[in-house]
Protein backbone atom coordinates (compact mmCIF):
# COMPACT_ATOMS: atom_id res chain seq x y z
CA UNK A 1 0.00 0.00 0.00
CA UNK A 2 2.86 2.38 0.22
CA UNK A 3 3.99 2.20 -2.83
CA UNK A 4 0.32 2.54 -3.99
CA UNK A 5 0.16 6.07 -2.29
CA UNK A 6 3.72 7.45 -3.56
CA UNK A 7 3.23 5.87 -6.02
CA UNK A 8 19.78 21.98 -27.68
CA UNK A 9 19.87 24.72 -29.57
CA UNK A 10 22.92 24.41 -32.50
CA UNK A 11 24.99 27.73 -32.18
CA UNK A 12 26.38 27.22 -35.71
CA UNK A 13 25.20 28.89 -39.04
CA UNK A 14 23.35 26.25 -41.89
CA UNK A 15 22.92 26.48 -44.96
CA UNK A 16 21.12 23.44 -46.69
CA UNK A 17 22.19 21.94 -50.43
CA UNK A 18 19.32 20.59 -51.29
CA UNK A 19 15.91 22.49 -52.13
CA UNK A 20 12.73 22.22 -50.51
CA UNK A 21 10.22 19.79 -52.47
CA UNK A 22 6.46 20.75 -53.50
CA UNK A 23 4.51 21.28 -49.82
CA UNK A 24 2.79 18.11 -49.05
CA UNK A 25 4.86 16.48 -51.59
CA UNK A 26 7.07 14.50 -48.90
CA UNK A 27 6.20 10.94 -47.86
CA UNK A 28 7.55 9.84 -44.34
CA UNK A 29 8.95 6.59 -43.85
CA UNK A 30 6.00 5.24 -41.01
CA UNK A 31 8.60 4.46 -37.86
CA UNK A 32 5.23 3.95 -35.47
CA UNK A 33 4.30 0.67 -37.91
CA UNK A 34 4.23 -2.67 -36.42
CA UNK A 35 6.22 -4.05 -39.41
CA UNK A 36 8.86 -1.42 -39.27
CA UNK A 37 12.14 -2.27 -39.74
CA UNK A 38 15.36 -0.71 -39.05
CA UNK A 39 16.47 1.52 -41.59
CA UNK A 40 19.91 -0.27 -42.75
CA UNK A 41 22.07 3.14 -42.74
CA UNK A 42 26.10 2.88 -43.82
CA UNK A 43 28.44 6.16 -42.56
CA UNK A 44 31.50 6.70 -43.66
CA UNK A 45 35.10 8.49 -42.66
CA UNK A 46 34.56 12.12 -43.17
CA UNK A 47 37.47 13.35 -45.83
CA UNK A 48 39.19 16.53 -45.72
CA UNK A 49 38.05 19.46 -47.76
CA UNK A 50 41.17 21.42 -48.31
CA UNK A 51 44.59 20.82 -46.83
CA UNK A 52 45.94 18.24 -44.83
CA UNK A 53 43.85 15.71 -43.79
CA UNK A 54 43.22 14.43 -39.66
CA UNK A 55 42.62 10.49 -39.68
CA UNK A 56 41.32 11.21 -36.19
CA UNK A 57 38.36 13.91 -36.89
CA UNK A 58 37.71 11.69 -39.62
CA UNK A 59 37.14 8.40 -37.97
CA UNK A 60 35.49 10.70 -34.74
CA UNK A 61 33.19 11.84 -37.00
CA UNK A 62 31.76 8.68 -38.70
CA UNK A 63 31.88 7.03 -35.50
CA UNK A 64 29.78 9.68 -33.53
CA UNK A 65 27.57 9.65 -36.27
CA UNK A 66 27.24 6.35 -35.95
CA UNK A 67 26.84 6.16 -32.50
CA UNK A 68 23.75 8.80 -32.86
CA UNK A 69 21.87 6.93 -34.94
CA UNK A 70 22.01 3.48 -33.16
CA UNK A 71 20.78 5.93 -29.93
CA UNK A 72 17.39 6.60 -31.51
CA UNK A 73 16.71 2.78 -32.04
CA UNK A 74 15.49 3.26 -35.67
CA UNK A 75 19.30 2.33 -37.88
CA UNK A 76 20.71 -0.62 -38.61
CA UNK A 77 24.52 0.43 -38.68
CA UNK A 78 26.24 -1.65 -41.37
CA UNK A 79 29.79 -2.70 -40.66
CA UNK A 80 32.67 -1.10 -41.58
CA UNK A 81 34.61 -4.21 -42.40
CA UNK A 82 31.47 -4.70 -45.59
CA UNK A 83 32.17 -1.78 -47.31
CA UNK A 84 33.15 -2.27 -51.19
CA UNK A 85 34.00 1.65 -51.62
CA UNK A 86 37.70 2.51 -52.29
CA UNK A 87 38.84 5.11 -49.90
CA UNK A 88 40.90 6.81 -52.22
CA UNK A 89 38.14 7.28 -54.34
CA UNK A 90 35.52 8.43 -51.89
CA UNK A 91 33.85 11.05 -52.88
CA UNK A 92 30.39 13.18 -50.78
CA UNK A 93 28.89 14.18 -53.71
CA UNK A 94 26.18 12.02 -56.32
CA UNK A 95 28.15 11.89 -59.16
CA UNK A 96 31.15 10.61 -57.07
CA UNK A 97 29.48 7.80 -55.37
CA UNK A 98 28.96 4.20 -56.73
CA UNK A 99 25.89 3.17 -55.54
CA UNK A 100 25.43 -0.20 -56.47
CA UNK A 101 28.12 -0.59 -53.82
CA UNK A 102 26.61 0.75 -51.21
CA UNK A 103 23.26 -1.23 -51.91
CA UNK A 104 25.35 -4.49 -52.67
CA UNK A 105 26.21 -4.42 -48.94
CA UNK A 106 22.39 -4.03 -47.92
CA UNK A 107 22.66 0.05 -47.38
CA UNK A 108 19.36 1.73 -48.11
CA UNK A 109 20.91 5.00 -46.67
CA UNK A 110 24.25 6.54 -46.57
CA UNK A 111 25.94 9.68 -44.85
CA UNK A 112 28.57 10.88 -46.15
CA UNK A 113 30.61 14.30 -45.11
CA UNK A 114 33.76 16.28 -45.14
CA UNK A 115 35.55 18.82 -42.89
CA UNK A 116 38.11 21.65 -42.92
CA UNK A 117 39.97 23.20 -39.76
CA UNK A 118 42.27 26.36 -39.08
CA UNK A 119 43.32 27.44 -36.25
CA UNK A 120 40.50 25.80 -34.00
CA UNK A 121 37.75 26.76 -36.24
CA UNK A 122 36.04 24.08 -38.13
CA UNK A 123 33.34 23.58 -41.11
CA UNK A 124 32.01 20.12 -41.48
CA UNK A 125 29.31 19.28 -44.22
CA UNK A 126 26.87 16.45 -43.58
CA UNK A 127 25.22 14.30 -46.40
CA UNK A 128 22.73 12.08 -46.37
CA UNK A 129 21.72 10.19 -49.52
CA UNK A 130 18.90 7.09 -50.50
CA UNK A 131 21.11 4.89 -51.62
CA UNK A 132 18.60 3.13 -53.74
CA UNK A 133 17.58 6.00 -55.44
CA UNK A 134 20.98 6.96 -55.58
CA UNK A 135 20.39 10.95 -54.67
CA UNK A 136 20.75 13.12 -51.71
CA UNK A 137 17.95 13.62 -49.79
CA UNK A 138 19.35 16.71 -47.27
CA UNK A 139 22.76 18.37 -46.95
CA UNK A 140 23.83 20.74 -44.19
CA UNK A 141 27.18 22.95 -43.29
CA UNK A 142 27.99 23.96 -40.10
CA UNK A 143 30.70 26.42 -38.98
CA UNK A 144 31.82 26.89 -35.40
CA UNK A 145 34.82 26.04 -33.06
CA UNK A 146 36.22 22.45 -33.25
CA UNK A 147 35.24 21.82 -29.55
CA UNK A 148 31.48 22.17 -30.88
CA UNK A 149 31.77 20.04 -33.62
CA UNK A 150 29.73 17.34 -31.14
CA UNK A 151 26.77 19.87 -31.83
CA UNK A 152 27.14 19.88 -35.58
CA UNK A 153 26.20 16.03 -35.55
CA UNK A 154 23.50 16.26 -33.17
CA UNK A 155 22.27 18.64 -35.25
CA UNK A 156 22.80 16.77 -38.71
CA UNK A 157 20.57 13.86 -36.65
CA UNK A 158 18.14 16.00 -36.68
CA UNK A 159 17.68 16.46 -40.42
CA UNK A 160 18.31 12.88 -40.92
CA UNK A 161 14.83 12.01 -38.77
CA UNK A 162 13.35 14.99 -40.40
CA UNK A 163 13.97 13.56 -44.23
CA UNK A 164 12.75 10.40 -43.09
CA UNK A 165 10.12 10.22 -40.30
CA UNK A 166 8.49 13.63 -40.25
CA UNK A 167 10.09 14.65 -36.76
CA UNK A 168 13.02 15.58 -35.19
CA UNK A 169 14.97 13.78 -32.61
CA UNK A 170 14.58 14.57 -28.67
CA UNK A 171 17.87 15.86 -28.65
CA UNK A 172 16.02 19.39 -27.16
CA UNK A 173 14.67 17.76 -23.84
CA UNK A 174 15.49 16.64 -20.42
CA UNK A 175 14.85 13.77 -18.21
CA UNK A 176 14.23 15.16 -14.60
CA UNK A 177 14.14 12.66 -11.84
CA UNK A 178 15.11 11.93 -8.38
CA UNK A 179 18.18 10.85 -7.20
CA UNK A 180 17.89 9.20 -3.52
CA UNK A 181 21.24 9.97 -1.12
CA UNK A 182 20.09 7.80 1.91
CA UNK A 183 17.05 9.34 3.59
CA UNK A 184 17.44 12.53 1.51
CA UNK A 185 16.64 13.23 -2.42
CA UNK A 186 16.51 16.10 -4.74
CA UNK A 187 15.59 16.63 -8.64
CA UNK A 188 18.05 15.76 -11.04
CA UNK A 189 18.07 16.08 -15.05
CA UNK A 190 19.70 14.46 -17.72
CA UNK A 191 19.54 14.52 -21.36
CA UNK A 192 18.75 12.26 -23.92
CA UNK A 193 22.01 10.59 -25.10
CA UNK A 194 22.63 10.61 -21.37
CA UNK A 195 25.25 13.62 -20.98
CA UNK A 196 24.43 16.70 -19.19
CA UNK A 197 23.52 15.39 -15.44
CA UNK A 198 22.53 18.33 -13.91
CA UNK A 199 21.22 18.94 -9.91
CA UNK A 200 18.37 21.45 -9.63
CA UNK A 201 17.25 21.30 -6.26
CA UNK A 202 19.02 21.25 -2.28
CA UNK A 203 15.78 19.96 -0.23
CA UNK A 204 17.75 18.25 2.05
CA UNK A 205 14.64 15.82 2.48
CA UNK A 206 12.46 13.53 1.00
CA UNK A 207 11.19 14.52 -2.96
CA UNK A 208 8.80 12.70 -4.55
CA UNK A 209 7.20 12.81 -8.22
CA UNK A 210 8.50 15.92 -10.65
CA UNK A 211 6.19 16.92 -13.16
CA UNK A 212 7.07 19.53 -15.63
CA UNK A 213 5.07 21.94 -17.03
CA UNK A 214 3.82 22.14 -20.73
CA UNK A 215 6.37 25.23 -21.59
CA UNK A 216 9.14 23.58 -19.83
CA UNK A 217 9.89 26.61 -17.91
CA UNK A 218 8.71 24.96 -14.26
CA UNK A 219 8.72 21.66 -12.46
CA UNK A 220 6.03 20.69 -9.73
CA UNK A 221 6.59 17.93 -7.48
CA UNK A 222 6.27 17.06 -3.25
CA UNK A 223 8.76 17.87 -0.72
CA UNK A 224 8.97 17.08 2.70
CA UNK A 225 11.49 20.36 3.40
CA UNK A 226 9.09 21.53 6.10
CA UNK A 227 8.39 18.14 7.76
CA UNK A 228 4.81 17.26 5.93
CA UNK A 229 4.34 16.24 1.79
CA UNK A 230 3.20 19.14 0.66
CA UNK A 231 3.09 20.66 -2.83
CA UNK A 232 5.99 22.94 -4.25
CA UNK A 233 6.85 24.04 -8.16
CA UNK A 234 10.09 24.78 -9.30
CA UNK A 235 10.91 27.53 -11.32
CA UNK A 236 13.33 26.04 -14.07
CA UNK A 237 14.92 29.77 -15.16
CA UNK A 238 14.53 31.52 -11.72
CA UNK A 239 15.78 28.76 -9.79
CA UNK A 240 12.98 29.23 -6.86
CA UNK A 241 10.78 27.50 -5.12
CA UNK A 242 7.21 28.09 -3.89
CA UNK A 243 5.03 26.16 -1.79
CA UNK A 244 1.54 25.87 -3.37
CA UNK A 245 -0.37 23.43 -1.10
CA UNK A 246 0.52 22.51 1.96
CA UNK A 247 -2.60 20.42 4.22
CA UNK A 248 -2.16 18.26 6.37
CA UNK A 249 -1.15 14.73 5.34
CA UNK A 250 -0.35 14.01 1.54
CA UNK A 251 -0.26 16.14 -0.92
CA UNK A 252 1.34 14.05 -3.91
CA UNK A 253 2.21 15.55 -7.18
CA UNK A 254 0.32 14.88 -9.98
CA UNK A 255 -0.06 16.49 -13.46
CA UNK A 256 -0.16 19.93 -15.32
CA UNK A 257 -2.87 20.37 -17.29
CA UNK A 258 -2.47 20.93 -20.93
CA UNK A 259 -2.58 24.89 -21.03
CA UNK A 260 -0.81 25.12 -17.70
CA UNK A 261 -2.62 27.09 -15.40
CA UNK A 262 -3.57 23.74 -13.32
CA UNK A 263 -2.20 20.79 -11.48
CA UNK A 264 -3.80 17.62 -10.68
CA UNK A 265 -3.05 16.50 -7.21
CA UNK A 266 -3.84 13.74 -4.22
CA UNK A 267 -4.76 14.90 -1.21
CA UNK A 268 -5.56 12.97 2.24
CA UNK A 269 -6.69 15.47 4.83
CA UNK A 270 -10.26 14.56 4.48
CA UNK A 271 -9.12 11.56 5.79
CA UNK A 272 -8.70 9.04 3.07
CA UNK A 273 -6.88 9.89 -0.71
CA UNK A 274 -8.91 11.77 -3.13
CA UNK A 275 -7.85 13.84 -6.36
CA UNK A 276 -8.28 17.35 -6.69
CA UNK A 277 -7.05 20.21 -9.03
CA UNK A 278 -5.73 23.82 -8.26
CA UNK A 279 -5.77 26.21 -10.65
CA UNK A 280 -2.25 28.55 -10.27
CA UNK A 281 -3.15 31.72 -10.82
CA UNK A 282 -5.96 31.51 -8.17
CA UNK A 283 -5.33 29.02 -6.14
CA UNK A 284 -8.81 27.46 -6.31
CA UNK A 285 -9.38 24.02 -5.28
CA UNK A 286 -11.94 21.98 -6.72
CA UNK A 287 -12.16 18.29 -5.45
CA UNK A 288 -12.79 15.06 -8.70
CA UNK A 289 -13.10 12.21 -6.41
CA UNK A 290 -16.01 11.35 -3.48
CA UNK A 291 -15.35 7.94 -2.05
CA UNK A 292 -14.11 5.65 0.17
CA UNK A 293 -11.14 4.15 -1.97
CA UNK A 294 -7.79 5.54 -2.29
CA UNK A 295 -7.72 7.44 -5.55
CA UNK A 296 -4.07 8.63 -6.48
CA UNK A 297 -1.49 9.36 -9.37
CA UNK A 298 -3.39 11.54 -11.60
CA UNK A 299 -2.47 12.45 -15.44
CA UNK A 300 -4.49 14.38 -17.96
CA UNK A 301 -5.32 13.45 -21.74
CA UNK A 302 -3.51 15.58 -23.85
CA UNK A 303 -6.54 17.67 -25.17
CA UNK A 304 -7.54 18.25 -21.06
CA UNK A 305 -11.09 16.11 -21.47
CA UNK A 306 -10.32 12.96 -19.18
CA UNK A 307 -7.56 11.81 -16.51
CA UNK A 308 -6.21 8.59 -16.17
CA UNK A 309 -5.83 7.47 -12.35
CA UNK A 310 -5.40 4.95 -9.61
CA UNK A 311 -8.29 3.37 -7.77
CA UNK A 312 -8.30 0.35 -5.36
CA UNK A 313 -11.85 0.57 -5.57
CA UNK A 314 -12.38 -2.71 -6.82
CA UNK A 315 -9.97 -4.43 -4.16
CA UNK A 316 -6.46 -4.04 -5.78
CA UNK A 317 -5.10 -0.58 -7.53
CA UNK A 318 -6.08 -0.75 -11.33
CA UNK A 319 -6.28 3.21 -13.51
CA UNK A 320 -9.40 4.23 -14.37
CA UNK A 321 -10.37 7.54 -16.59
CA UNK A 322 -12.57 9.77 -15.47
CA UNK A 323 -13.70 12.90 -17.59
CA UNK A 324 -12.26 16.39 -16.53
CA UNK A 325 -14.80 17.47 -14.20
CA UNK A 326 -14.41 14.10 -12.56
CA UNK A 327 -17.49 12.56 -13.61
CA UNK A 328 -18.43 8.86 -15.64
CA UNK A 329 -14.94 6.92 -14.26
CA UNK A 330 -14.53 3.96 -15.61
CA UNK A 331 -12.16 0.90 -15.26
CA UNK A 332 -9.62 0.92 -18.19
CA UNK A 333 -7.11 -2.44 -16.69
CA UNK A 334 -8.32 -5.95 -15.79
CA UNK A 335 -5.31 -8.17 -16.01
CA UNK A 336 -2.85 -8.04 -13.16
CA UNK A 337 -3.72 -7.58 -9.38
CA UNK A 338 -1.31 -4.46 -9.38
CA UNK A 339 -1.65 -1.74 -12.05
CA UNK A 340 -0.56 2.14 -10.98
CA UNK A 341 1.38 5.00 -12.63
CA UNK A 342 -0.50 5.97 -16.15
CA UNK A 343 1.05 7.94 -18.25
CA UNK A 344 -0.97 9.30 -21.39
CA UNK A 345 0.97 9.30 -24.51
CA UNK A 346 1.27 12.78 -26.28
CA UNK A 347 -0.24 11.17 -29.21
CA UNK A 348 -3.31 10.56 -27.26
CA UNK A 349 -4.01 6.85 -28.12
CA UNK A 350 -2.06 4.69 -25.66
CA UNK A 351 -1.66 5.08 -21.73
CA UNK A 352 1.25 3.61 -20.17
CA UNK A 353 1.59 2.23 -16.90
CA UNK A 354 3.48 -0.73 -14.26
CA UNK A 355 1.43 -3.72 -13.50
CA UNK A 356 2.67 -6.13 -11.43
CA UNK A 357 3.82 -9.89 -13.09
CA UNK A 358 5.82 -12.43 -10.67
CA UNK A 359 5.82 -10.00 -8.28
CA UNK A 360 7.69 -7.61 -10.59
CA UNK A 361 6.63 -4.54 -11.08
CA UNK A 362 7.12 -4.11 -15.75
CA UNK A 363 6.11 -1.65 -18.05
CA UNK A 364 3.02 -2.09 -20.49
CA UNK A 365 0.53 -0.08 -22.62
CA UNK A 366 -2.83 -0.11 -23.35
CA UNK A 367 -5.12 1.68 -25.93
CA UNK A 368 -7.03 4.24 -24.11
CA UNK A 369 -10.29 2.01 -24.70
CA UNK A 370 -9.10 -0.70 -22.90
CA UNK A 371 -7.90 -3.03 -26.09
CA UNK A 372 -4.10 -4.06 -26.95
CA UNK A 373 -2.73 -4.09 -23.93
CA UNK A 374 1.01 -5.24 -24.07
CA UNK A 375 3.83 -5.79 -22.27
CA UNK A 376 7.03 -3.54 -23.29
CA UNK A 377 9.72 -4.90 -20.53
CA UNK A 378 10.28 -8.50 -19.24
CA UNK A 379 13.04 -10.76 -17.59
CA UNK A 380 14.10 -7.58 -15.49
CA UNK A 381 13.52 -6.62 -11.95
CA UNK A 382 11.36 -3.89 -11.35
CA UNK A 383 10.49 -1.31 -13.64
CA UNK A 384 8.28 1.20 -12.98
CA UNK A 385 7.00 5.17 -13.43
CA UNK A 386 6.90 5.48 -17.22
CA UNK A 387 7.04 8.62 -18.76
CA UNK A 388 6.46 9.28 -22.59
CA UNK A 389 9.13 11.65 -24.87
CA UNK A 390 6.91 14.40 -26.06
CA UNK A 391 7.08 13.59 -29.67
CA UNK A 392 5.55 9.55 -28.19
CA UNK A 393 7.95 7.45 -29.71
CA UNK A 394 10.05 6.69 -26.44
CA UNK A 395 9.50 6.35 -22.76
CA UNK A 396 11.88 6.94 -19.86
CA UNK A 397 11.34 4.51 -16.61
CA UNK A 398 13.50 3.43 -13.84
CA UNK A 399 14.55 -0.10 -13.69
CA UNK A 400 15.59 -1.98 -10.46
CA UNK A 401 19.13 -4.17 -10.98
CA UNK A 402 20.37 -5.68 -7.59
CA UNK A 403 20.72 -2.93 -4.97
CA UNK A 404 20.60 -0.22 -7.86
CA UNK A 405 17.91 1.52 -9.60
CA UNK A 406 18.61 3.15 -12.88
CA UNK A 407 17.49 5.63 -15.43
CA UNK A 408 16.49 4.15 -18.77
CA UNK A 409 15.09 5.03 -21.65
CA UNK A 410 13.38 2.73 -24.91
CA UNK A 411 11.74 2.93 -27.78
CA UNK A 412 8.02 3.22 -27.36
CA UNK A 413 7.72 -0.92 -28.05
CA UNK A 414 10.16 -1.70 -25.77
CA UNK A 415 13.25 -2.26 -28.02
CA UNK A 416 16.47 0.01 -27.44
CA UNK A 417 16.92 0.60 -23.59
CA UNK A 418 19.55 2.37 -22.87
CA UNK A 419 20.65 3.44 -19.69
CA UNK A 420 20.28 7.30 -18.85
CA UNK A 421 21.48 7.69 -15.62
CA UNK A 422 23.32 4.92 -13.09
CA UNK A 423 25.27 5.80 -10.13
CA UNK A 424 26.04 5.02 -6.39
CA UNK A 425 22.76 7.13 -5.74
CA UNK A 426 19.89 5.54 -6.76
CA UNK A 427 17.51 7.15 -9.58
CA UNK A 428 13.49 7.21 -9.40
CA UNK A 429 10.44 8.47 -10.78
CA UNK A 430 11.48 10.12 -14.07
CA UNK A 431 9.73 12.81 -16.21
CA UNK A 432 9.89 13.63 -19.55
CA UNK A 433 10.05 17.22 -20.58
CA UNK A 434 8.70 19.19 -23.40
CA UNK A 435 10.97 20.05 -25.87
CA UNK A 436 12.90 23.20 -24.66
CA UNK A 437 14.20 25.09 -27.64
């Protein structure tokens, strides 16, 4: 039962080589499909543009390029040791490039690029072409210092998802969690490829369940810094804290609604846990839940018309949806015994949530009307407190491994996890935030 209750911007000018196509002209590659398959993608060396050349930026950049695209879960990198191109040869233009060798070896796409430093400035040119086609499908410079040249191929992933999927990568946000130091915890972010680990707040106490706000720019979550749970929100840019609620007994964390202006929140000072809402700029309360159950861990649709929560109203905790006004709930889970932590996708179709199997807590989905409900993560320990990327195509969760809980993220079918965040500290209760450019 107590688990039940708690429960980048690119600095560098681009110019692109290839023009724009007819509007609505573009067909994306469907990533989301149940048949998709990895897009087999080759990368090689990057060759020098003028002067001398550096075997080491040239490896460093095929490699990181390489190692980008394997992050998102969507490439099939094709090994090095397959390639039929001569090096000498090797040119980053069309006309330069046999392509029957590149498909020969299975490639469908292939990045190709070149570089040119002086005097710790660097321009690097990125190339991506359809190998069966045999023509580029987006080319990009970028100019900056060579210490940013990381940045140029972030960036380049970008327009490589763009050209093929529709949508950029979620290079632009942060995972905020918390990061337990024996009977103390604070917030914590990291980003995406895992770099960046970042400490936001000095509670010196027990924190519990950050939520961020739709523009990014705040972070709500509970804090026992004046000896009860109460109800706090971070400001992300102002560094401060304010106390919003703060009755007696729980007030647990719950969800921003999607304009902003309200949080969804449990409360127990009526005696037993009910869900309210508080609008911000007011402060007005307005109770959802009248029962006898303990009704926690509320998380809006993203068009604000229902919330997905947790009832043990029917004996064990299962999430139900209720519409926004709290009226009509309705029981959305029936397998399991132990089902808590929704999370609604951003694409509005699929909630995810932990459900107990074995007496493991894994990760699963289900369609918001109940069907398809599968399991994403099995033959693990605990994993638990999903949280959806804002474009829906990957969810962070922490994952239990002996005495250590990590920070991991996946591909929204389950495929890909990676770990985020893993240290002597142990890492909970992520959150995904909007993207932040």
């Amino acid at each position: 039962m107590r688990r039940f209750l708690l429960a980048i911007c690119v600095l560098f000018f681009s110019a692109a080589f290839s023009p724009a196509g007819p509007a609505g002209a573009k067909v994306y590659i469907d990533i989301d499909s149940p048949t998709f398959q990895k897009f087999p993608i080759a990368v090689t060396n990057f060759v020098a543009l003028g002067g001398g050349s550096d075997p080491e930026i040239s490896a460093w950049f095929a490699a990181e390029m390489g190692r980008y695209l394997q992050m998102t879960g969507f490439f099939s990198l094709i090994d090095r040791n397959a390639f039929l191109e001569d090096p000498s040869s090797a040119g980053i233009t069309a006309d330069k490039i046999r392509f029957d060798d590149w498909t020969a070896i299975g490639a469908d796409y292939l990045v190709k690029g070149g570089f040119q430093e002086d005097r710790g400035n660097l321009v690097a040119e990125f190339r991506l072409f359809d190998a069966v086609k045999g023509e580029m499908l987006v080319g990009k410079r970028y100019t900056g210092k060579a210490a940013e040249r990381l940045s140029m191929v972030r960036s380049f992933l970008d327009e490589i998802l763009l050209s093929l999927t529709g949508e950029r990568s979620p290079l632009d946000t942060k995972i905020a969690f918390v990061m337990k130091k024996g009977k103390e915890s604070d917030i914590y972010t990291v980003n995406f490829d895992g770099t960046g680990l970042t400490r936001l707040t000095n509670e010196r106490a027990i924190v519990m369940l950050p939520r961020w706000s739709p523009d990014g720019k705040a972070i709500a979550f509970t804090s026992y810094r004046q000896g009860n749970p109460d109800l706090y929100v971070y400001g992300v840019d102002r560094r401060d804290i304010r106390r919003i609620t703060g009755f007696k007994g729980l007030n647990l964390c719950g969800c921003w609604s999607p304009d902003g202006g309200k949080l969804l929140f449990t409360l127990s000072y009526v005696g037993n846990e009910e869900i309210y809402v508080v609008e911000l700029g007011s402060g007005r309360l307005k109770r959802l839940t009248h029962n006898f159950d303990i009704d926690v861990s509320p998380v809006w649709s993203p068009d604000g018309g229902r919330i997905a929560f947790v009832s043990d109203r029917s004996g064990s905790p299962q999430i139900y949806l209720m519409d926004a006004e709290g009226n009509n709930p309705t029981r959305l889970t029936y397998e399991g015994n132990y089902n808590t932590s929704p999370a609604w996708s951003p694409r509005g179709k699929k909630i995810a949530f932990d459900g107990s199997v074995d007496k493991r807590f894994q990760i699963f989905t289900i369609n918001e009307d109940g069907t398809n409900l599968t399991q994403l993560t099995a033959g693990m320990e605990d994993c638990e407190s999903p949280s959806w990327s804002p474009d829906g195509r990957y969810i962070a969760f922490s994952m239990r491994r002996g005495d250590r809980i990590r920070i991991c993220v996946m591909n929204a079918n389950g495929s890909n996890i990676r770990v985020l965040y893993e240290g002597v500290d142990n890492g909970i209760s992520p959150a995904w935030s909007p993207r932040l450019r």
